[in-house]
N, C-alpha and C. Protein backbone atom coordinates (compact mmCIF):
# COMPACT_ATOMS: atom_id res chain seq x y z
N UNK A 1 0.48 2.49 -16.13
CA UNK A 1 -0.22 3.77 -16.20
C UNK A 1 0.40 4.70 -15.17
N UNK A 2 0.26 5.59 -15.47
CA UNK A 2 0.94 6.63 -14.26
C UNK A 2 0.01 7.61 -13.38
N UNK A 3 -0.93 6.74 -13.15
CA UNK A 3 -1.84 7.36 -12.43
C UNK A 3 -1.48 7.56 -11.34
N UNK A 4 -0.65 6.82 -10.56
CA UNK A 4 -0.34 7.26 -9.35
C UNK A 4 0.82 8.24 -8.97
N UNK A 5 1.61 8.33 -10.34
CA UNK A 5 2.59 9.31 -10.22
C UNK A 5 1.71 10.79 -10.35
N UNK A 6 0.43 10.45 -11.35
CA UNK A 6 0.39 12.35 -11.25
C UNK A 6 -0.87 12.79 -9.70
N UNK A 7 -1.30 11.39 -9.61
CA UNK A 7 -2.19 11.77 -8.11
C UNK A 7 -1.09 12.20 -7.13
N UNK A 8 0.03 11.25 -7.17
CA UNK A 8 1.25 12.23 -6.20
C UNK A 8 1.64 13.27 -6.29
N UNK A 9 1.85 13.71 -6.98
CA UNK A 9 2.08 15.46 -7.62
C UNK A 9 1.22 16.50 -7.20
N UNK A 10 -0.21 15.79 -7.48
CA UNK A 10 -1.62 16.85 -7.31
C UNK A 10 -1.50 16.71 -5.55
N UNK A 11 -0.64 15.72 -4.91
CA UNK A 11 -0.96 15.82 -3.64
C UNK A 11 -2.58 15.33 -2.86
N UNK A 12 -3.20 14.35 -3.60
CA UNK A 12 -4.07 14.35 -3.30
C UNK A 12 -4.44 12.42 -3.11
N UNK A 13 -5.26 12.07 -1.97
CA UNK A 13 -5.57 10.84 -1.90
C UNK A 13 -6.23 10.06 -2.54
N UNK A 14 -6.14 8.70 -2.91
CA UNK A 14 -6.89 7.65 -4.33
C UNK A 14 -8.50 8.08 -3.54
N UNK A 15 -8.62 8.15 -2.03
CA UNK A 15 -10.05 8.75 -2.20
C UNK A 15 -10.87 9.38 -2.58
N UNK A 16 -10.19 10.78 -2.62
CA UNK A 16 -10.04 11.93 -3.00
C UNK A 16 -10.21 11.72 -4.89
N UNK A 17 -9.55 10.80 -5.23
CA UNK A 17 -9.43 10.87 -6.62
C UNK A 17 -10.49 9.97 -7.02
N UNK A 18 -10.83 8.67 -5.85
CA UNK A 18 -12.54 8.14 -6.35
C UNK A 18 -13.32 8.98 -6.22
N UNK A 19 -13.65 9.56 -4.79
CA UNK A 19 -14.65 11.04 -5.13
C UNK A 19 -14.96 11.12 -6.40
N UNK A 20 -13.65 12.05 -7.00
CA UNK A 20 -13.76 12.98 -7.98
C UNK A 20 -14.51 12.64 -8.93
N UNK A 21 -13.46 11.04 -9.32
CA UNK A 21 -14.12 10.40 -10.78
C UNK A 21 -15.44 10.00 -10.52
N UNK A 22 -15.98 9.81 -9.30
CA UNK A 22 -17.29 8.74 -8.82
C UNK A 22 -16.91 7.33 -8.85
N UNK A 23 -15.52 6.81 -8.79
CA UNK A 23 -15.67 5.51 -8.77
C UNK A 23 -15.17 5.05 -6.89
N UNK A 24 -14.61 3.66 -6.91
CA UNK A 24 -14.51 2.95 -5.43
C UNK A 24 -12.84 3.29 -5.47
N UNK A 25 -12.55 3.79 -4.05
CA UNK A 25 -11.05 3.86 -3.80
C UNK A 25 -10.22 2.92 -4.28
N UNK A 26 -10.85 1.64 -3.94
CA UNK A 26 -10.51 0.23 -4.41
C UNK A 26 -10.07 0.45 -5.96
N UNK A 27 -10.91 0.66 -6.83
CA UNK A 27 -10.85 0.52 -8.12
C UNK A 27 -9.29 1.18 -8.41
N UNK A 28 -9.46 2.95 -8.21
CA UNK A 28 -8.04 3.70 -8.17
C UNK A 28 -7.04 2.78 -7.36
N UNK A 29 -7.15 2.43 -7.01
CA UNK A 29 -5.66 1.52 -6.28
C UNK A 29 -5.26 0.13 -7.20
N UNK A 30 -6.38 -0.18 -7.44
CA UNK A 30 -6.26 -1.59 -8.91
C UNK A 30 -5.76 -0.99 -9.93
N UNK A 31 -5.96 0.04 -10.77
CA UNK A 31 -5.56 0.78 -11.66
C UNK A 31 -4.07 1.04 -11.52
N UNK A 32 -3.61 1.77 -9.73
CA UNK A 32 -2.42 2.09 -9.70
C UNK A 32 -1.49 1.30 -9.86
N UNK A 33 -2.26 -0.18 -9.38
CA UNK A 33 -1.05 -1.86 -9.33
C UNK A 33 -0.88 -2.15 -10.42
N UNK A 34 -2.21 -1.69 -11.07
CA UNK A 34 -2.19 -2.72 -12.40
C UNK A 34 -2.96 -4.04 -12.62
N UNK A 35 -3.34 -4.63 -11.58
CA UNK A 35 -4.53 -5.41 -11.00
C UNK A 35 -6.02 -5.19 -12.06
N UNK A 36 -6.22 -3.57 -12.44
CA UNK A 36 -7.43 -3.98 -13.59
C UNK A 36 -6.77 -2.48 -14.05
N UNK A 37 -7.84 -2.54 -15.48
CA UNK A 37 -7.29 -1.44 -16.05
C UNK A 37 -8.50 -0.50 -16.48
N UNK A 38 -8.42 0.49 -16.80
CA UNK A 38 -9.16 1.82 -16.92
C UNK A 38 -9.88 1.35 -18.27
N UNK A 39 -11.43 1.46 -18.54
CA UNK A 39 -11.87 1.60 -19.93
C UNK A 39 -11.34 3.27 -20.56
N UNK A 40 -12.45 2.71 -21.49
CA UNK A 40 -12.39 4.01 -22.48
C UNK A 40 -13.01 5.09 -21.87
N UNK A 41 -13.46 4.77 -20.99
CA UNK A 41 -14.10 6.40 -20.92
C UNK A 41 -13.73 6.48 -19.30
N UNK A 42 -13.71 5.68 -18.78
CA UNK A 42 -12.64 6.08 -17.62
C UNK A 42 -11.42 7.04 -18.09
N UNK A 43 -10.40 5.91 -18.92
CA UNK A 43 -9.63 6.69 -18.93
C UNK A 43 -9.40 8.39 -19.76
N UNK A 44 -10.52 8.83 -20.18
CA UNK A 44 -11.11 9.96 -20.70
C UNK A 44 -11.14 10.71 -19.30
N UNK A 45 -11.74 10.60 -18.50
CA UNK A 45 -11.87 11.45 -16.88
C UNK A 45 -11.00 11.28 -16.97
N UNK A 46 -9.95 10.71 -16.47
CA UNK A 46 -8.40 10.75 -15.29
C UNK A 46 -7.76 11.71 -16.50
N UNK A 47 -7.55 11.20 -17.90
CA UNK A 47 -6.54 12.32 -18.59
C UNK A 47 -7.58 13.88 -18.15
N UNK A 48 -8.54 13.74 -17.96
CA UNK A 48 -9.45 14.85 -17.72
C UNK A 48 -8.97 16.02 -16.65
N UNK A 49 -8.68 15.16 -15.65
CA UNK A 49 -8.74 15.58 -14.54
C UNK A 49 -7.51 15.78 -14.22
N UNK A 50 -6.48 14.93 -14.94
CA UNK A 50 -5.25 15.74 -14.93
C UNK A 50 -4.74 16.52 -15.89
N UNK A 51 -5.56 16.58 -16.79
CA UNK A 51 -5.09 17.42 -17.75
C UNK A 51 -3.95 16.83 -18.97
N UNK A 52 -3.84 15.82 -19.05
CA UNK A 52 -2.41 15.44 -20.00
C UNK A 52 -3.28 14.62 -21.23
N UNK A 53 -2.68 13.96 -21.64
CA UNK A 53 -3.82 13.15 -22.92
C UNK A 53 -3.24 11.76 -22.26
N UNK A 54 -4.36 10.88 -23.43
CA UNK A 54 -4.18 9.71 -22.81
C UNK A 54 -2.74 8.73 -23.40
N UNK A 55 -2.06 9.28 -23.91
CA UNK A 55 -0.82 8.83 -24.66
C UNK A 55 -0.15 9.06 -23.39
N UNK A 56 0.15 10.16 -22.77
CA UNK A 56 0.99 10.26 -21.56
C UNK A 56 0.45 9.38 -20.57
N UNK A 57 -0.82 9.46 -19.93
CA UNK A 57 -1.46 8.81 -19.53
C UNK A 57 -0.62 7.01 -19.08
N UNK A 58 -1.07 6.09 -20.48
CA UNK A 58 -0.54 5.33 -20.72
C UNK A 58 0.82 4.61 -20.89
N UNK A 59 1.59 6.14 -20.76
CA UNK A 59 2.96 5.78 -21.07
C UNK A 59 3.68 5.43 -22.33
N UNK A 60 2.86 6.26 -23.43
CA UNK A 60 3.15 5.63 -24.76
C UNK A 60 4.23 7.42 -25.29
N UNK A 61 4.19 8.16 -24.31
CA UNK A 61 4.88 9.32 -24.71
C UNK A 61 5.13 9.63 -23.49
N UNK A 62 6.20 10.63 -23.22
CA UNK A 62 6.73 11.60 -21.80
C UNK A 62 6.22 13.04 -22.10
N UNK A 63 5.42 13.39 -23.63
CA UNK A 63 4.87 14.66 -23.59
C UNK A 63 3.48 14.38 -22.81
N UNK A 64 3.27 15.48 -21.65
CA UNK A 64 1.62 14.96 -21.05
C UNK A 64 1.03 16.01 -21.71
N UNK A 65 1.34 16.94 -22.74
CA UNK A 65 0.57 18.06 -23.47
C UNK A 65 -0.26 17.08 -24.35
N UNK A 66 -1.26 17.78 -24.45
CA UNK A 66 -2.75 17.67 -25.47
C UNK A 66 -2.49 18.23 -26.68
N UNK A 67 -2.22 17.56 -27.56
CA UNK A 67 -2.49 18.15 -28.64
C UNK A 67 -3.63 17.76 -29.53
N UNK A 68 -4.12 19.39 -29.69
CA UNK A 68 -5.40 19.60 -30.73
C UNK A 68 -5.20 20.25 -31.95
């Protein structure tokens, strides 16, 4: 997942990014290893919050545009 590549970008800390979502710093850092992985509606917030869809997200495309 490239969650930790676009939290690097936004410049901002996995705290900062539990805040946001409401989850445990811990959790965002398991996610970033790979250690556990994001449900469905987790991963709905994070494409949320960064704005890309969850195909980029996941790494199943290099477009992070939304298409509707």
């Amino acid at each position: 997942m490239r969650l930790g590549f676009l939290r690097e970008k936004k410049r901002i800390s996995q705290q900062k990014l539990a805040m946001d979502l409401n989850v445990n710093q811990n959790t965002i850092s398991r996610y970033e290893n790979g250690s556990r992985q994001a449900d469905y509606a987790m991963l709905i917030k994070i494409a949320d919050y960064f704005n890309v869809s969850i195909d980029y997200l996941l790494e199943r495309t290099d477009n992070p545009k939304i298409n509707l």
